[in-house]
N, C-alpha and C. Protein backbone atom coordinates (compact mmCIF):
# COMPACT_ATOMS: atom_id res chain seq x y z
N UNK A 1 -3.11 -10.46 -16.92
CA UNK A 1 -3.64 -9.52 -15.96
C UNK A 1 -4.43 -8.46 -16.70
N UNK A 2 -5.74 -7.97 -16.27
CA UNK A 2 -5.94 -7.11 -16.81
C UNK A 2 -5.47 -5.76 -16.68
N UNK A 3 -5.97 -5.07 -17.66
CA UNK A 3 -5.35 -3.64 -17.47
C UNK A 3 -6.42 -2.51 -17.19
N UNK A 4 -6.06 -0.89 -16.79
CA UNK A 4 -6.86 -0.05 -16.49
C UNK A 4 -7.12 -0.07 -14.86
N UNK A 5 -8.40 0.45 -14.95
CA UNK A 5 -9.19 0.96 -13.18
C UNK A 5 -8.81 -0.34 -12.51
N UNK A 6 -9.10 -1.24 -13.14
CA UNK A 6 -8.84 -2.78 -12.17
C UNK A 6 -7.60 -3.25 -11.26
N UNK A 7 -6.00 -2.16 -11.48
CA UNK A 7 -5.05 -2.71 -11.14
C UNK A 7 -5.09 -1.51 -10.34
N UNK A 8 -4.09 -1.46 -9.04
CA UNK A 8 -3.79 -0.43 -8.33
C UNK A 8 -1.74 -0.80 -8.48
N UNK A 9 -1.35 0.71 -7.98
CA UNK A 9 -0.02 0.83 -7.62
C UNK A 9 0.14 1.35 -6.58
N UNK A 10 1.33 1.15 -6.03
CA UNK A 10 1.60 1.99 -4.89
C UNK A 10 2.65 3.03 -5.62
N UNK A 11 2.38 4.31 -5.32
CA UNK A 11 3.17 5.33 -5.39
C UNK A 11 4.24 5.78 -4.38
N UNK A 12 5.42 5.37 -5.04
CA UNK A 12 7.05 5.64 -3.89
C UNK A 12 7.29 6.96 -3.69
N UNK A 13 6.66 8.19 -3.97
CA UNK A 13 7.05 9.23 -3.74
C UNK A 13 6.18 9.82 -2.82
N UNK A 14 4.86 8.94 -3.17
CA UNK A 14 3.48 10.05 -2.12
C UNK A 14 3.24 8.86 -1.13
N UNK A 15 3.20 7.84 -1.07
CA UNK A 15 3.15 6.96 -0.70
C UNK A 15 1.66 6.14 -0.35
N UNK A 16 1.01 6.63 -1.58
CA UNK A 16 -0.55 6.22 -1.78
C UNK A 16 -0.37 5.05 -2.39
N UNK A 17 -1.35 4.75 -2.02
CA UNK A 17 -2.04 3.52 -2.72
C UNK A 17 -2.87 4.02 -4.48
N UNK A 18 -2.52 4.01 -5.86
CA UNK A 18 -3.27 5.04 -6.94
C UNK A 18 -4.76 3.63 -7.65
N UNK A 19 -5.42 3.56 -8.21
CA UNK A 19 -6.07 2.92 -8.65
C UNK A 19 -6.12 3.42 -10.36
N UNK A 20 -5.48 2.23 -11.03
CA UNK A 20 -4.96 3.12 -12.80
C UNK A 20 -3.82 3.21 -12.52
N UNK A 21 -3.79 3.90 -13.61
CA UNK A 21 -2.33 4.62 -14.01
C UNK A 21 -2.58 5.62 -14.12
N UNK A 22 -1.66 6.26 -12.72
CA UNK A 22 -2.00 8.03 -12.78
C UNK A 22 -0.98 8.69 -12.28
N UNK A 23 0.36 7.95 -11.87
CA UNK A 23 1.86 8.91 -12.23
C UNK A 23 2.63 7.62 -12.79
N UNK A 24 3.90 9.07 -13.07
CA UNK A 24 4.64 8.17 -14.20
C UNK A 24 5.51 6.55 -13.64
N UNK A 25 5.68 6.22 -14.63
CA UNK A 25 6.02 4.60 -14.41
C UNK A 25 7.19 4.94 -13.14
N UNK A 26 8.22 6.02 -12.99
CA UNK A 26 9.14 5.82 -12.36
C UNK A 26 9.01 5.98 -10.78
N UNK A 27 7.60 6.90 -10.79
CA UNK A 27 7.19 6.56 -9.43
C UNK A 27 6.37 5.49 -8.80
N UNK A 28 5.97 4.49 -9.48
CA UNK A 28 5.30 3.30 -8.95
C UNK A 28 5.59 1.95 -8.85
N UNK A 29 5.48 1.36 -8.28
CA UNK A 29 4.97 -0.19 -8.30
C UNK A 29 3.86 -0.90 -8.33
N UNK A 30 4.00 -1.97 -9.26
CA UNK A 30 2.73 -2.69 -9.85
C UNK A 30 2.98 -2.87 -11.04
N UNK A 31 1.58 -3.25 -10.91
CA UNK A 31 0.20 -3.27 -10.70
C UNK A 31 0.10 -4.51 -9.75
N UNK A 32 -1.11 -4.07 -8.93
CA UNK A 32 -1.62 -5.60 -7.84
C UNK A 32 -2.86 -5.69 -8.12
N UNK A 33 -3.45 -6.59 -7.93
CA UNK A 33 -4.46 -6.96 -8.16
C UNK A 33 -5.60 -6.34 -7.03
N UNK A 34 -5.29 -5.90 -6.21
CA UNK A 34 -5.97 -5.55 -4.74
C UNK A 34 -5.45 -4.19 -4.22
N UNK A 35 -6.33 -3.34 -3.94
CA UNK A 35 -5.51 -1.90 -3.06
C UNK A 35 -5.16 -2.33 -2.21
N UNK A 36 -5.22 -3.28 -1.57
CA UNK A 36 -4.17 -4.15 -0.06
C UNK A 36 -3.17 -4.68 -0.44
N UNK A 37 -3.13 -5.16 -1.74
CA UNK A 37 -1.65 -5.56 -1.98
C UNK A 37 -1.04 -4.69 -2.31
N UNK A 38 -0.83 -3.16 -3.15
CA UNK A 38 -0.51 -2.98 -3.42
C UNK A 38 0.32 -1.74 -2.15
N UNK A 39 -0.63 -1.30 -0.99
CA UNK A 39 -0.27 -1.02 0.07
C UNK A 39 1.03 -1.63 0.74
N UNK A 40 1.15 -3.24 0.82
CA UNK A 40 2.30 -3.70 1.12
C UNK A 40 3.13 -3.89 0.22
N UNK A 41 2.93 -2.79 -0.82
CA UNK A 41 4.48 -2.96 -1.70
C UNK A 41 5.39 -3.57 -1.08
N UNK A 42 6.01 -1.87 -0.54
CA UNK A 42 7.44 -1.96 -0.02
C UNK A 42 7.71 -3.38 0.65
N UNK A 43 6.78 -4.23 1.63
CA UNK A 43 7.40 -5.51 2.42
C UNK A 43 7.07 -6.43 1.32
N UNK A 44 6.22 -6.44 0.36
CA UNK A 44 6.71 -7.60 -0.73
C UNK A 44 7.63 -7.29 -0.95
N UNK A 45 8.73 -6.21 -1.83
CA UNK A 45 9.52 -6.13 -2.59
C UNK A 45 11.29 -6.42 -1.20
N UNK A 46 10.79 -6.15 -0.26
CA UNK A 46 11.43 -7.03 1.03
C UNK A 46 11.62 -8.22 1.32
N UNK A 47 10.74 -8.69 0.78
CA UNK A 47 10.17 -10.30 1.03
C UNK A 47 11.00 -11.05 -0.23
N UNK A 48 10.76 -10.65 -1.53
CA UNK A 48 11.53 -10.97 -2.95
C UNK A 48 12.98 -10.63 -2.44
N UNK A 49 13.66 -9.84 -2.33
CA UNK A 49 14.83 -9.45 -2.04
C UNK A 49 15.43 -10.53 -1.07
N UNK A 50 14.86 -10.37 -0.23
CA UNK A 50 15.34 -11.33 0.54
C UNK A 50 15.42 -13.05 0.35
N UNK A 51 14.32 -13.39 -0.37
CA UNK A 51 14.85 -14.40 -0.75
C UNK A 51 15.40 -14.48 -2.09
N UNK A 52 15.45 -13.92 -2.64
CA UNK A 52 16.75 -13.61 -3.91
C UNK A 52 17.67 -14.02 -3.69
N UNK A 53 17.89 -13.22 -2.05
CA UNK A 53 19.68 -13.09 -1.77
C UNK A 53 19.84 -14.57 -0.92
N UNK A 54 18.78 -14.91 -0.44
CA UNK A 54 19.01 -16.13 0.17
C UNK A 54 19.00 -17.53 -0.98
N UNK A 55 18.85 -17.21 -2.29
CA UNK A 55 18.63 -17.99 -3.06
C UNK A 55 20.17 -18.30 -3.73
N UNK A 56 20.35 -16.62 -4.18
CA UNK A 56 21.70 -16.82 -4.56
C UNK A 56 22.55 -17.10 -3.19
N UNK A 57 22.70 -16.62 -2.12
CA UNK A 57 23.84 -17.57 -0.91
C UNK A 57 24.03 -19.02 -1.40
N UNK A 58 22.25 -19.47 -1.03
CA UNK A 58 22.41 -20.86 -1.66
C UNK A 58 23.59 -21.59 -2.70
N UNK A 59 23.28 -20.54 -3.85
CA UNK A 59 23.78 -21.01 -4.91
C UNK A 59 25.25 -21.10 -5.11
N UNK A 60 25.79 -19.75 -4.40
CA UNK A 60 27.13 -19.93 -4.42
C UNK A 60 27.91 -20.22 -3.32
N UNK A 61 27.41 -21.23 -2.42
CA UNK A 61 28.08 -21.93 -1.34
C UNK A 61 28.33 -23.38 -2.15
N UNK A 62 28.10 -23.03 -3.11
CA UNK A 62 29.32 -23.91 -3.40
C UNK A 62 30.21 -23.94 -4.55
N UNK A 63 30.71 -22.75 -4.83
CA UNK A 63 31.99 -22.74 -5.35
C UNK A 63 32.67 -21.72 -4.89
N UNK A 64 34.42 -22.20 -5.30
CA UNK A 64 35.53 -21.46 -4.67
C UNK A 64 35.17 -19.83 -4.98
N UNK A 65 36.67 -19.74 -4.11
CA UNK A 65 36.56 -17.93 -4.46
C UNK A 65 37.18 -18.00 -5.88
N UNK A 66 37.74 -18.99 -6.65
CA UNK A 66 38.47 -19.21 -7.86
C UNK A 66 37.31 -18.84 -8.83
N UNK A 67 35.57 -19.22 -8.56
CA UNK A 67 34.62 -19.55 -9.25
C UNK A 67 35.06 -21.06 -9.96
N UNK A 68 35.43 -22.15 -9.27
CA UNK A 68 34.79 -23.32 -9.81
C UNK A 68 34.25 -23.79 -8.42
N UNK A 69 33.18 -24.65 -9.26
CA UNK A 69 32.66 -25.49 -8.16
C UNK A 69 33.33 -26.73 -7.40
N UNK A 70 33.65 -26.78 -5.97
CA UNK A 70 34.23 -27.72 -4.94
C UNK A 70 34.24 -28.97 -5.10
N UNK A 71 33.12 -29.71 -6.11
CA UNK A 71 33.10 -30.91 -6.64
C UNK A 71 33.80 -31.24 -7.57
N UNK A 72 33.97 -30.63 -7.99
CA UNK A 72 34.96 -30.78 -9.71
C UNK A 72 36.77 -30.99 -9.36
């Protein structure tokens, strides 16, 4: 990815859209490639989460509450 003017973040505190790097790392997300993506932060990082958690459900439907797996 490149770096500089080319990437935008969304800023979690002001809730702009920044183009660069122009507050500190702990208030942003990114870099996107697009000031529209980076606008829908927050529902990407919704979108990941959610299937995270639907990934791991997946994963651990199938073993006990012991932690072994039901096949074994």
């Amino acid at each position: 990815m490149a770096s500089g003017d080319d990437e935008y973040y969304y800023n979690t505190e002001t809730g702009e859209v920044e183009q660069g790097r122009c507050s500190l790392w702990s208030k942003v997300m990114g870099p996107y490639p697009t000031a529209e993506e980076a606008a829908r932060a927050l529902e990407i990082a919704r979108q990941r989460n959610a299937e995270a958690e639907a990934q791991e459900a997946e994963w651990n439907k199938d073993w006990d509450d012991d932690g072994w797996d039901d096949e074994d």
